[in-house]
PDB file of N, CA and C in Angstrom:
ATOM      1  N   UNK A   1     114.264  89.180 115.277  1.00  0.00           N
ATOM      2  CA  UNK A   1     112.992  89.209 115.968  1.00  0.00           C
ATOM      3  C   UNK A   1     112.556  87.772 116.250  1.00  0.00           C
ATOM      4  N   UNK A   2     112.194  87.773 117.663  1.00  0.00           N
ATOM      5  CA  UNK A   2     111.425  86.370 117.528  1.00  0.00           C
ATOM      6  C   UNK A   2     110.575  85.880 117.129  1.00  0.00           C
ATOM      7  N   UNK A   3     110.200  84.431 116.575  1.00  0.00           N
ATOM      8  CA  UNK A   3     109.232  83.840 115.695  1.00  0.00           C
ATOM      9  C   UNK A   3     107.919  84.100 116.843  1.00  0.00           C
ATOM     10  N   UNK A   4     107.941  84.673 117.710  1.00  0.00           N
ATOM     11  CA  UNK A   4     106.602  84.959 118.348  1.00  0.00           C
ATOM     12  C   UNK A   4     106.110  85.897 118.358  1.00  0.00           C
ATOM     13  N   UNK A   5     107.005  86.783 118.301  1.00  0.00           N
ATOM     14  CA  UNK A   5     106.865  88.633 118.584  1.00  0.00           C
ATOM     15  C   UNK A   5     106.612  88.825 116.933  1.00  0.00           C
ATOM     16  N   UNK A   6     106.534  90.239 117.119  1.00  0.00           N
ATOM     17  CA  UNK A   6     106.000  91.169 115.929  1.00  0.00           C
ATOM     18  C   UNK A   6     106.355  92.311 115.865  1.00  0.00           C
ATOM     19  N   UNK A   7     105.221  93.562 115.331  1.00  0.00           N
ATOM     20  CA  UNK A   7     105.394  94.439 114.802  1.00  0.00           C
ATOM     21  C   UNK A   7     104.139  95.422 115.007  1.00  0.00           C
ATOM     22  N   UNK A   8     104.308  96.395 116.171  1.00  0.00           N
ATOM     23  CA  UNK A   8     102.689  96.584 116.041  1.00  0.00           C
ATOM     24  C   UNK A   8     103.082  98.450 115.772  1.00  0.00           C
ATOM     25  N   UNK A   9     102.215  98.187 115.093  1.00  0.00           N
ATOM     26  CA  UNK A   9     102.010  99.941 113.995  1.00  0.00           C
ATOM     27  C   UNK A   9     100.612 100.628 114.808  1.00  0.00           C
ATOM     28  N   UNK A  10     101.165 101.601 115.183  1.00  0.00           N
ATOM     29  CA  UNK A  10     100.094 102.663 115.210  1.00  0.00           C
ATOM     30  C   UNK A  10     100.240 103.860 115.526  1.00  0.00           C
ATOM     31  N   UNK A  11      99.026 104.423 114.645  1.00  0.00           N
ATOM     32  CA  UNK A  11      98.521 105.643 113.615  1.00  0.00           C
ATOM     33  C   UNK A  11      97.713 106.954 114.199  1.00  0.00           C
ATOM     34  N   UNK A  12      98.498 107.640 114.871  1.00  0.00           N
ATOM     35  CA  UNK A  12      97.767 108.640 115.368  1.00  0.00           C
ATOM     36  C   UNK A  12      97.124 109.863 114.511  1.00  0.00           C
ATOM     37  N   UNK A  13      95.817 109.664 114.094  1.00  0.00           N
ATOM     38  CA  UNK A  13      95.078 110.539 112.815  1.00  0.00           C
ATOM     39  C   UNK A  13      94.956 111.817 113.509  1.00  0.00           C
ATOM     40  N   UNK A  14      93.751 111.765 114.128  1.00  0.00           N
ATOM     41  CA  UNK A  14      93.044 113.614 114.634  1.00  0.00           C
ATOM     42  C   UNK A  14      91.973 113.056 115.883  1.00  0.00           C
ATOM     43  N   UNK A  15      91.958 114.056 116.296  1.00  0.00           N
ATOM     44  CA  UNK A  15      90.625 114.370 117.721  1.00  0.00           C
ATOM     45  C   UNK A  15      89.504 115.176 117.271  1.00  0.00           C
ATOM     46  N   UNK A  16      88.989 115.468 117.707  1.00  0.00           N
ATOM     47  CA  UNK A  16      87.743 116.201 117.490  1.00  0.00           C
ATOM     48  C   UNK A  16      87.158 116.818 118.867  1.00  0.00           C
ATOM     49  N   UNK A  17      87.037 117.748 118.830  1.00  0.00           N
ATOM     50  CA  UNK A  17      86.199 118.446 119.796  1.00  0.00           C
ATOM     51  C   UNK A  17      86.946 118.208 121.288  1.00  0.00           C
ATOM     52  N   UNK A  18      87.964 118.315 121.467  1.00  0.00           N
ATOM     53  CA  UNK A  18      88.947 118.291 122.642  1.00  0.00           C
ATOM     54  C   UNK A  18      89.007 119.819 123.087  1.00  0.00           C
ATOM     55  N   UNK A  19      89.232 119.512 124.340  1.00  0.00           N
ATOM     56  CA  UNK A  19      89.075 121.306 124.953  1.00  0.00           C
ATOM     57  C   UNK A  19      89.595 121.015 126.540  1.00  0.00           C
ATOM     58  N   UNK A  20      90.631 121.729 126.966  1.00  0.00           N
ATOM     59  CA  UNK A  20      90.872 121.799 128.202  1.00  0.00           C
ATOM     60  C   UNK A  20      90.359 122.981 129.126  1.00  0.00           C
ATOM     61  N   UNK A  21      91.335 122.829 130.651  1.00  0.00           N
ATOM     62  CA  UNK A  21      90.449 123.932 130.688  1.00  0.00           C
ATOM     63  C   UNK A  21      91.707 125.094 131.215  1.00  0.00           C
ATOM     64  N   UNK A  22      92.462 124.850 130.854  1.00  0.00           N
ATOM     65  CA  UNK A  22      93.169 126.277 131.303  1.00  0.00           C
ATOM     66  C   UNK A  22      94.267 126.484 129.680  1.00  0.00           C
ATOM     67  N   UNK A  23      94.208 125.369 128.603  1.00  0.00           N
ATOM     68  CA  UNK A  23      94.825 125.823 127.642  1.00  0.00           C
ATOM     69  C   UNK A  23      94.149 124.567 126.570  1.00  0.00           C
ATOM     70  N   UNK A  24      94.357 124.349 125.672  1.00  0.00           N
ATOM     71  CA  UNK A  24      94.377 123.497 124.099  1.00  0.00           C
ATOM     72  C   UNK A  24      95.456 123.272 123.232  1.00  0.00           C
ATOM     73  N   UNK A  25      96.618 122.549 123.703  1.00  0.00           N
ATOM     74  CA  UNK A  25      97.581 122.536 122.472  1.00  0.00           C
ATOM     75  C   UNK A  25      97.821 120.845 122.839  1.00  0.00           C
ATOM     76  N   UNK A  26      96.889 120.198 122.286  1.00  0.00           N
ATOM     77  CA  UNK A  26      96.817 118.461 122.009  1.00  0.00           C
ATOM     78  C   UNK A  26      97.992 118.180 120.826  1.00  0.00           C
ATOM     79  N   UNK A  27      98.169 117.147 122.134  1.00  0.00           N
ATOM     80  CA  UNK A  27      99.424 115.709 121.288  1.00  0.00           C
ATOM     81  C   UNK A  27      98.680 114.253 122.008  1.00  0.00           C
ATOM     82  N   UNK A  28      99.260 113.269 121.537  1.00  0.00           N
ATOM     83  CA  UNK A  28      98.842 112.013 121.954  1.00  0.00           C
ATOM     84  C   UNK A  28      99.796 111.575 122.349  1.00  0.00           C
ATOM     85  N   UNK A  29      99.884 110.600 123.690  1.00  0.00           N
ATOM     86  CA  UNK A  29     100.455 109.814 124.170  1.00  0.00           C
ATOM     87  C   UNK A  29     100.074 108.533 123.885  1.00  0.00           C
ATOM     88  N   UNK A  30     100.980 107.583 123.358  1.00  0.00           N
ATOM     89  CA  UNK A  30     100.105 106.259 123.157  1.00  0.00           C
ATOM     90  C   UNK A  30     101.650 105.366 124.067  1.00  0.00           C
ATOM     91  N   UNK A  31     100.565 104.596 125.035  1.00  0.00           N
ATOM     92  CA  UNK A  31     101.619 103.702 125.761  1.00  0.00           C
ATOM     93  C   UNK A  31     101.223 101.996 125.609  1.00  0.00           C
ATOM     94  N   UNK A  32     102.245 101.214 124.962  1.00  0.00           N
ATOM     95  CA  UNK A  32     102.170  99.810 124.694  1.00  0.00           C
ATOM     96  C   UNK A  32     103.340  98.863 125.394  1.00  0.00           C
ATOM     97  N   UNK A  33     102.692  98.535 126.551  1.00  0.00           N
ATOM     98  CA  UNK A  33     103.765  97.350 127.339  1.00  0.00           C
ATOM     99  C   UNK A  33     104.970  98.554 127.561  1.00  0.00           C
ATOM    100  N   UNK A  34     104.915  99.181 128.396  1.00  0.00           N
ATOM    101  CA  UNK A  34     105.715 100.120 129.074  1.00  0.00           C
ATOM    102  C   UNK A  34     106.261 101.061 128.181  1.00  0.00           C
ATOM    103  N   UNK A  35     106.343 101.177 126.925  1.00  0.00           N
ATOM    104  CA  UNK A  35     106.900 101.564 126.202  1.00  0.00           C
ATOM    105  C   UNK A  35     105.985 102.979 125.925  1.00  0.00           C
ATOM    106  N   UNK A  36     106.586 104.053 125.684  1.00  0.00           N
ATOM    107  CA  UNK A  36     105.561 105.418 125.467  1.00  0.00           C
ATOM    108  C   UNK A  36     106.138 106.163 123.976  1.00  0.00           C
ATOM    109  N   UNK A  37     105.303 106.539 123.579  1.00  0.00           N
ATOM    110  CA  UNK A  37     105.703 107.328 122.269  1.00  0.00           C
ATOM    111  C   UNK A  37     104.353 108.469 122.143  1.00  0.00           C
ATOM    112  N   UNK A  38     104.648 109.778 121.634  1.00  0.00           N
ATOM    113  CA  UNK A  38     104.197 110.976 121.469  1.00  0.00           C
ATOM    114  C   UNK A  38     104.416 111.534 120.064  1.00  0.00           C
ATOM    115  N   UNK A  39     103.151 112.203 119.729  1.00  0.00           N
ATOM    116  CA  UNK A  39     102.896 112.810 118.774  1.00  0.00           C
ATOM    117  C   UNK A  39     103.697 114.072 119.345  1.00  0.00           C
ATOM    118  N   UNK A  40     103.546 115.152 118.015  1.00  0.00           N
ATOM    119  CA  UNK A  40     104.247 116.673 118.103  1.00  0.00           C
ATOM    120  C   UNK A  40     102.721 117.513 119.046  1.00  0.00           C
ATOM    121  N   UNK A  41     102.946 118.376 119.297  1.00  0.00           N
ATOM    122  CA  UNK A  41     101.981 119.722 120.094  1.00  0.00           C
ATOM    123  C   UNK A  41     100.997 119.592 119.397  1.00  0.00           C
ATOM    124  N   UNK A  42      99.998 120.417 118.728  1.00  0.00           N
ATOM    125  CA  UNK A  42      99.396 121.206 117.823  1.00  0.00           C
ATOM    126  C   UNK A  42      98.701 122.332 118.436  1.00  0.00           C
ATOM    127  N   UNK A  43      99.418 123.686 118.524  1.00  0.00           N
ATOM    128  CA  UNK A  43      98.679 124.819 119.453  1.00  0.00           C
ATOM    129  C   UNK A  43      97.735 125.190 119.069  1.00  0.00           C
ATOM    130  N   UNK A  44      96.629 125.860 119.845  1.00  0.00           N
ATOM    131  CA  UNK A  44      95.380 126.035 120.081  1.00  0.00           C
ATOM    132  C   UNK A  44      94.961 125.959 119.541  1.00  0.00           C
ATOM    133  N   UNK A  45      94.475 124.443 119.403  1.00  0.00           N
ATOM    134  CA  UNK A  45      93.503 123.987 118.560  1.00  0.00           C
ATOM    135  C   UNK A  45      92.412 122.809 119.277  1.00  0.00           C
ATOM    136  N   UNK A  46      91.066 122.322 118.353  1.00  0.00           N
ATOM    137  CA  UNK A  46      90.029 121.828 119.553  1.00  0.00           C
ATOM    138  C   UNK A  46      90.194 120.563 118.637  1.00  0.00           C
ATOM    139  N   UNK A  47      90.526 120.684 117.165  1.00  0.00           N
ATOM    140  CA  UNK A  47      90.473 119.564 116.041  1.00  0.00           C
ATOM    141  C   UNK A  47      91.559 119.457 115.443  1.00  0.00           C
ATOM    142  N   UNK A  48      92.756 119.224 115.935  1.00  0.00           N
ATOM    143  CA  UNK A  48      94.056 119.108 116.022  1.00  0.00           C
ATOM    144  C   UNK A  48      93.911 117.340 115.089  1.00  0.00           C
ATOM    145  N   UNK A  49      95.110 117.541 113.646  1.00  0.00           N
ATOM    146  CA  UNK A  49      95.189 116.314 113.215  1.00  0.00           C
ATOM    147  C   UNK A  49      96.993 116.198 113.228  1.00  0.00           C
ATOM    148  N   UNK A  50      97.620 114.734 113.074  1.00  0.00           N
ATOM    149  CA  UNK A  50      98.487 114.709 113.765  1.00  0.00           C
ATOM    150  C   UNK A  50      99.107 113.692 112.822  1.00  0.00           C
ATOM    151  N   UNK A  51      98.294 112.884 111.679  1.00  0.00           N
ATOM    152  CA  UNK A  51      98.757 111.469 111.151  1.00  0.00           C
ATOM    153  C   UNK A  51     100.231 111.297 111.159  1.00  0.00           C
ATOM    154  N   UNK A  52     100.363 110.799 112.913  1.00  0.00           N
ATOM    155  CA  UNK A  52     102.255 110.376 112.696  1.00  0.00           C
ATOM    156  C   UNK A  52     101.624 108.294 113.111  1.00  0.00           C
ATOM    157  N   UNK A  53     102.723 108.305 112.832  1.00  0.00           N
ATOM    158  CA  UNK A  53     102.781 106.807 113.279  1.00  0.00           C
ATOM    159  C   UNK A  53     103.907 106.023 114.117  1.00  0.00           C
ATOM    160  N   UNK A  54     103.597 105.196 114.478  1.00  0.00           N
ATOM    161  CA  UNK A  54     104.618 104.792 115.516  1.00  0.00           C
ATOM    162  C   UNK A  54     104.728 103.196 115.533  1.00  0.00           C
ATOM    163  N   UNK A  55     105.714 102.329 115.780  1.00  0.00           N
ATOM    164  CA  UNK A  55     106.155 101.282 115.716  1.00  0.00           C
ATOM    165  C   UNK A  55     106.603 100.901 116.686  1.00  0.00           C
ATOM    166  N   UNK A  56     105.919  99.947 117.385  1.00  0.00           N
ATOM    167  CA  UNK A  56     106.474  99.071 119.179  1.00  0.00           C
ATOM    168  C   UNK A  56     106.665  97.614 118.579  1.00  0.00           C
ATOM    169  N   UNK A  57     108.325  97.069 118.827  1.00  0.00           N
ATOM    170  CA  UNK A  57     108.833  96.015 118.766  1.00  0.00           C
ATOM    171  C   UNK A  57     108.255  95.140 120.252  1.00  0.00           C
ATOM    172  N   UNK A  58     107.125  93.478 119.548  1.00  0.00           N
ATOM    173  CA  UNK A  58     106.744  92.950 120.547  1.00  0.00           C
ATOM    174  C   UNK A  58     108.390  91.933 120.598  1.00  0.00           C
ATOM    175  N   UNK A  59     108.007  91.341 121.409  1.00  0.00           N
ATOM    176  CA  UNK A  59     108.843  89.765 121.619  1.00  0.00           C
ATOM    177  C   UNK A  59     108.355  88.522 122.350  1.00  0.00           C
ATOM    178  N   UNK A  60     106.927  88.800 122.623  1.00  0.00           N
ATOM    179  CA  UNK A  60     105.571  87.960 122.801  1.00  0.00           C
ATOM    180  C   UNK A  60     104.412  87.803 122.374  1.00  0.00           C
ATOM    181  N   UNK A  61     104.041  86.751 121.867  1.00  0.00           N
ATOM    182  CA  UNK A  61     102.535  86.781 121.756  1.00  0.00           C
ATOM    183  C   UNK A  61     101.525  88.101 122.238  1.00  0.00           C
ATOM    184  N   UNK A  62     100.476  88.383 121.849  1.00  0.00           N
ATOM    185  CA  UNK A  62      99.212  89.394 122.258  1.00  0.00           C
ATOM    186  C   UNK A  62      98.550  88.880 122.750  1.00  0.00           C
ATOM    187  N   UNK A  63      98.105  88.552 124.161  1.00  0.00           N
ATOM    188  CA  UNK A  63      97.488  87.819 124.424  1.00  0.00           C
ATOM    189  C   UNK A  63      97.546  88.967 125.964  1.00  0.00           C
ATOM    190  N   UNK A  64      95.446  89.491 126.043  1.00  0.00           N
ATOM    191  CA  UNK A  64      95.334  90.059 126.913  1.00  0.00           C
ATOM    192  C   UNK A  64      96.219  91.356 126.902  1.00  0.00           C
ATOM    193  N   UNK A  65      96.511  92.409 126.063  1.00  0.00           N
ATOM    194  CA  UNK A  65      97.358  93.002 125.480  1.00  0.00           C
ATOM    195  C   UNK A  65      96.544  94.181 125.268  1.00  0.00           C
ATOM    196  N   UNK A  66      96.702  95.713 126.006  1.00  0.00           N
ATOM    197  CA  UNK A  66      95.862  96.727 125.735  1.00  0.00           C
ATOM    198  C   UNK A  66      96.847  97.928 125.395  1.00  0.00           C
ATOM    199  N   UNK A  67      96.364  99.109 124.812  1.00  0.00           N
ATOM    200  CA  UNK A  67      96.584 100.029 124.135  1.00  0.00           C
ATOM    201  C   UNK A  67      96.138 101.315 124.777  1.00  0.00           C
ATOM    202  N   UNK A  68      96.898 102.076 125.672  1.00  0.00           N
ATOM    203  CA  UNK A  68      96.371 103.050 126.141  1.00  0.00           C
ATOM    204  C   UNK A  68      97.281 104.231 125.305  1.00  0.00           C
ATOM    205  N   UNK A  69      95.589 105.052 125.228  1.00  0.00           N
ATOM    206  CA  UNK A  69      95.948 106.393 124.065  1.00  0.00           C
ATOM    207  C   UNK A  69      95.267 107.609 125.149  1.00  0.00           C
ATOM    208  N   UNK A  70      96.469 108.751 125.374  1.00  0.00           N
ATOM    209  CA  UNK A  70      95.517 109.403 126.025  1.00  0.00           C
ATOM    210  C   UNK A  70      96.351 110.626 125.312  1.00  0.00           C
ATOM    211  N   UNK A  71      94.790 111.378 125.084  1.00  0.00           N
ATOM    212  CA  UNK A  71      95.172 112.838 125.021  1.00  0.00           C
ATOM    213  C   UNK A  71      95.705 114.147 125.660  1.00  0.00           C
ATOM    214  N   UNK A  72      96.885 114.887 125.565  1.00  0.00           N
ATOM    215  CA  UNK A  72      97.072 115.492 126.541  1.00  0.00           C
ATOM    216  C   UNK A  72      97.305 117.344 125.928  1.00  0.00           C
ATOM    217  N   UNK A  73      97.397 118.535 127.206  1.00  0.00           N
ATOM    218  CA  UNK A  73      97.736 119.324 126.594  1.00  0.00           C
ATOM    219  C   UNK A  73      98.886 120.094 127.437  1.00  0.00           C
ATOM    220  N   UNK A  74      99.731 120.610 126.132  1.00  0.00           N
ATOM    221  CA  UNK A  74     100.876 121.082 127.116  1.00  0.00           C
ATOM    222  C   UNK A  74     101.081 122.586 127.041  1.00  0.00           C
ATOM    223  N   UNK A  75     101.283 123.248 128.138  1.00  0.00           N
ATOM    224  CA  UNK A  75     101.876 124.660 127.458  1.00  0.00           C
ATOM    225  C   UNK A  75     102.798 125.151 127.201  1.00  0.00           C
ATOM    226  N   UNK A  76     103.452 125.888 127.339  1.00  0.00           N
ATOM    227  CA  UNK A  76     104.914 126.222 126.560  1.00  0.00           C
ATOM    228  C   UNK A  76     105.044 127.146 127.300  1.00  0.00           C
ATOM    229  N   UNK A  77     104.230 127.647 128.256  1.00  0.00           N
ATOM    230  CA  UNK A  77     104.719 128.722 129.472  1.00  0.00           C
ATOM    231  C   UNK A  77     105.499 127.660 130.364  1.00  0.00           C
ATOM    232  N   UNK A  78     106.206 128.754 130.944  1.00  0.00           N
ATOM    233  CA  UNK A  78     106.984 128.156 132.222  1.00  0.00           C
ATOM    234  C   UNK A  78     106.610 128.969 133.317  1.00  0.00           C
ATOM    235  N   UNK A  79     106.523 128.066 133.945  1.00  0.00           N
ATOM    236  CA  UNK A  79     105.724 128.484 135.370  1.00  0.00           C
ATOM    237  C   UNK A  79     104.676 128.981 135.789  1.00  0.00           C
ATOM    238  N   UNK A  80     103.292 128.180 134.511  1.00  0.00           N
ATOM    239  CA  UNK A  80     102.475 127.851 134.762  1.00  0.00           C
ATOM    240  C   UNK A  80     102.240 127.064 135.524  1.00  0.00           C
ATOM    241  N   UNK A  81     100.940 127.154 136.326  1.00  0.00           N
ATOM    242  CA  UNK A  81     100.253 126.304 137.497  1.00  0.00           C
ATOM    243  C   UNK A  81      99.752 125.138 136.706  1.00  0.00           C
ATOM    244  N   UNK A  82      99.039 125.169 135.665  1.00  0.00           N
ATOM    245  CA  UNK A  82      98.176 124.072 134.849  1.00  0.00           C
ATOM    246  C   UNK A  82      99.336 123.722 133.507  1.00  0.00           C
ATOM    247  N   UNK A  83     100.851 123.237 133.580  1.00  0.00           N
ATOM    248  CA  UNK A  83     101.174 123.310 132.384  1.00  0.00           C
ATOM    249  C   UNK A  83     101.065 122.376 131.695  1.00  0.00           C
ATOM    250  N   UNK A  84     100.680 121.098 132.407  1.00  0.00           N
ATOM    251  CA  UNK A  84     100.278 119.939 131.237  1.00  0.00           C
ATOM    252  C   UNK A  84      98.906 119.583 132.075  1.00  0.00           C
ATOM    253  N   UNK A  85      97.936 118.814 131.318  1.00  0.00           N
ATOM    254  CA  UNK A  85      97.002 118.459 131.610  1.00  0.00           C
ATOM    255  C   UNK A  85      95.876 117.545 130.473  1.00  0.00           C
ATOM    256  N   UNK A  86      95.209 116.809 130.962  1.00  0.00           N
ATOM    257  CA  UNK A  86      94.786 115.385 130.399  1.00  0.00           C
ATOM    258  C   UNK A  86      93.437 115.986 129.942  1.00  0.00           C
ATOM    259  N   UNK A  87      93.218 115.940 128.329  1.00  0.00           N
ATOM    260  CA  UNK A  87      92.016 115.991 127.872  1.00  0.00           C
ATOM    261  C   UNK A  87      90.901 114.570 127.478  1.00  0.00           C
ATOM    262  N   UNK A  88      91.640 113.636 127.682  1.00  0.00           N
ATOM    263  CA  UNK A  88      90.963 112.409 127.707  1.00  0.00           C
ATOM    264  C   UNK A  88      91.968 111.049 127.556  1.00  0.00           C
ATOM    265  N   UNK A  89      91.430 109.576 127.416  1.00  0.00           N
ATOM    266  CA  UNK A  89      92.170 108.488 127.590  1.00  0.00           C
ATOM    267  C   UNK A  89      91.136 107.651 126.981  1.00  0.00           C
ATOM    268  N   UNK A  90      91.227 106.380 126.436  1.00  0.00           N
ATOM    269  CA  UNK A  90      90.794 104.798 125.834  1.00  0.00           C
ATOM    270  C   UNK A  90      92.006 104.567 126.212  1.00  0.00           C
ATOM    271  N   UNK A  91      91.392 103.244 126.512  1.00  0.00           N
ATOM    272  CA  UNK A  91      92.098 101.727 126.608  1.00  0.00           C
ATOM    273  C   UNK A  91      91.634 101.074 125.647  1.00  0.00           C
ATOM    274  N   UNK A  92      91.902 100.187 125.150  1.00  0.00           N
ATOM    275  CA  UNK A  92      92.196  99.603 123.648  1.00  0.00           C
ATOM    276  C   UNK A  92      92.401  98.243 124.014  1.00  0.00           C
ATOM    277  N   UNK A  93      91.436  97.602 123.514  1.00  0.00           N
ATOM    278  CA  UNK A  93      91.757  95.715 124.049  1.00  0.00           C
ATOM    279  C   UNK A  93      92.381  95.401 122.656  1.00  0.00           C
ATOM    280  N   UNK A  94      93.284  94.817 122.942  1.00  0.00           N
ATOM    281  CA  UNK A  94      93.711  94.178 121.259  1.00  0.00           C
ATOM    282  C   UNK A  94      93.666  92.445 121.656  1.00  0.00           C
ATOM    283  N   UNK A  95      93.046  91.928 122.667  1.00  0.00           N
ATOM    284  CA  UNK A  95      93.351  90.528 122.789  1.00  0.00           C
ATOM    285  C   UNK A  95      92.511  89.965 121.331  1.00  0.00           C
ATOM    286  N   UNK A  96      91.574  90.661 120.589  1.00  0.00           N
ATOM    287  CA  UNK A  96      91.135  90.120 119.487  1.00  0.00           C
ATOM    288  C   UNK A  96      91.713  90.873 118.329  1.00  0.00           C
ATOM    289  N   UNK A  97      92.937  90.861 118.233  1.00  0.00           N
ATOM    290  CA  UNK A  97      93.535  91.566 117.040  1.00  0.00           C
ATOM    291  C   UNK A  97      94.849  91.041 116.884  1.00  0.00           C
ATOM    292  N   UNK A  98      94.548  90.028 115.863  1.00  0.00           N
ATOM    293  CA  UNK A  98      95.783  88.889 115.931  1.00  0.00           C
ATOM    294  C   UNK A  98      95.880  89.283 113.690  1.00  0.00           C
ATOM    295  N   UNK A  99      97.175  89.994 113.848  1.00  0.00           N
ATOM    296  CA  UNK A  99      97.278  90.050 112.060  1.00  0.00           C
ATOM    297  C   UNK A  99      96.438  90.784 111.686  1.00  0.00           C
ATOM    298  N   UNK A 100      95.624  91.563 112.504  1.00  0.00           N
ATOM    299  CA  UNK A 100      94.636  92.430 111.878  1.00  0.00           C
ATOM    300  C   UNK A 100      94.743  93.347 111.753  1.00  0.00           C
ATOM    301  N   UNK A 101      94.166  94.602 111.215  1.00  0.00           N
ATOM    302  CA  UNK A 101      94.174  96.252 110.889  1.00  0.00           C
ATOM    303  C   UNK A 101      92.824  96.748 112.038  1.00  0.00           C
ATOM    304  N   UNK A 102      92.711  97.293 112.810  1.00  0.00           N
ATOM    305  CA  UNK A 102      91.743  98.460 113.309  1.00  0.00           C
ATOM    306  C   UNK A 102      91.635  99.862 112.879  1.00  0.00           C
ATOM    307  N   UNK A 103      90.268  99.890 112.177  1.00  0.00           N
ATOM    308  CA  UNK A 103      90.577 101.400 111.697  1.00  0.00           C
ATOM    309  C   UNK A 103      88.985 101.844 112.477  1.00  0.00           C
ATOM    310  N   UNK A 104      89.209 102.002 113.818  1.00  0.00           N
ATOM    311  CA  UNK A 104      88.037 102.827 114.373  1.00  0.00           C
ATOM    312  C   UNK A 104      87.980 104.080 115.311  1.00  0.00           C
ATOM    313  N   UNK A 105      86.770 104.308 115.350  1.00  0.00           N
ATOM    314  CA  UNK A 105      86.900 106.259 116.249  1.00  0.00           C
ATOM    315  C   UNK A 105      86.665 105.519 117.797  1.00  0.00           C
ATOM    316  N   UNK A 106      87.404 106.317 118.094  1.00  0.00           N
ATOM    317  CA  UNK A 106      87.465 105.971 119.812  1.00  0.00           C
ATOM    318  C   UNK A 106      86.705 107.408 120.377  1.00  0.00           C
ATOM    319  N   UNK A 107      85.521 107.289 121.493  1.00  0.00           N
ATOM    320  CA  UNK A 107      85.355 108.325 122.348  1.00  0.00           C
ATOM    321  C   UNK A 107      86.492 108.217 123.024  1.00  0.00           C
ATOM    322  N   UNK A 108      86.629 109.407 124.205  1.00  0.00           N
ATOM    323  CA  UNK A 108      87.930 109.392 125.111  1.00  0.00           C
ATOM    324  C   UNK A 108      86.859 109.888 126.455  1.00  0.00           C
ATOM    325  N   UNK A 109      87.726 108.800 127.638  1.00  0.00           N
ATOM    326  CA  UNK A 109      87.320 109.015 128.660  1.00  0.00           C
ATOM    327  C   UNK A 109      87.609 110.183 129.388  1.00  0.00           C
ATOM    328  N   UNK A 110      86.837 111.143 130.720  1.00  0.00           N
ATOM    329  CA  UNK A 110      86.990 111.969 130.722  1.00  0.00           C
ATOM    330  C   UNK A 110      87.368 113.426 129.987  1.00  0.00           C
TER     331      UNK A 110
END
């Protein structure tokens, strides 16, 4: 690893009060510098908890560096009209999170 890059960890806990509108089976998408990683399903549920974690190899500095987490829901029918669909999204500034831990609740947009 390079003496610049790192190690960035993150912790997908639970949602709260998530609700779509043609189904409910929330996972998280969390995307860091192109890179995407996903939680498992959790079917029909509105308070779906999930504590997986995930690990993105940097090889640059953080600098101006955001964290998009968006919630999504999928169905497991085929050939549904609505089979995936977006229950919300944050963006996540980490330009002030140098060696640090964040342990906070995010609203989600839309």
């Amino acid at each position: 690893m390079p003496a610049s890059g790192g190690l960035r960890l993150v912790i997908g806990h639970e949602a709260q009060d998530v609700e779509g509108k043609h189904h409910t089976n929330p996972y998280v998408r969390i995307l860091s510098r192109g890179e995407e990683r996903k939680t498992k399903r959790v079917k029909k549920n509105r308070n779906p908890k999930w504590e997986e974690e995930f690990q993105f190899m940097l090889d640059d500095p953080l600098i101006n560096d955001k964290l998009h987490v968006e919630v999504l829901s999928k169905s497991s029918r085929i050939g549904l009209l609505h089979r995936k669909e977006s229950l919300g999204y944050v963006d996540i500034d980490l330009a002030d999170v140098s060696n640090k831990r964040i342990n906070e609740r995010y609203y989600l947009i839309g």
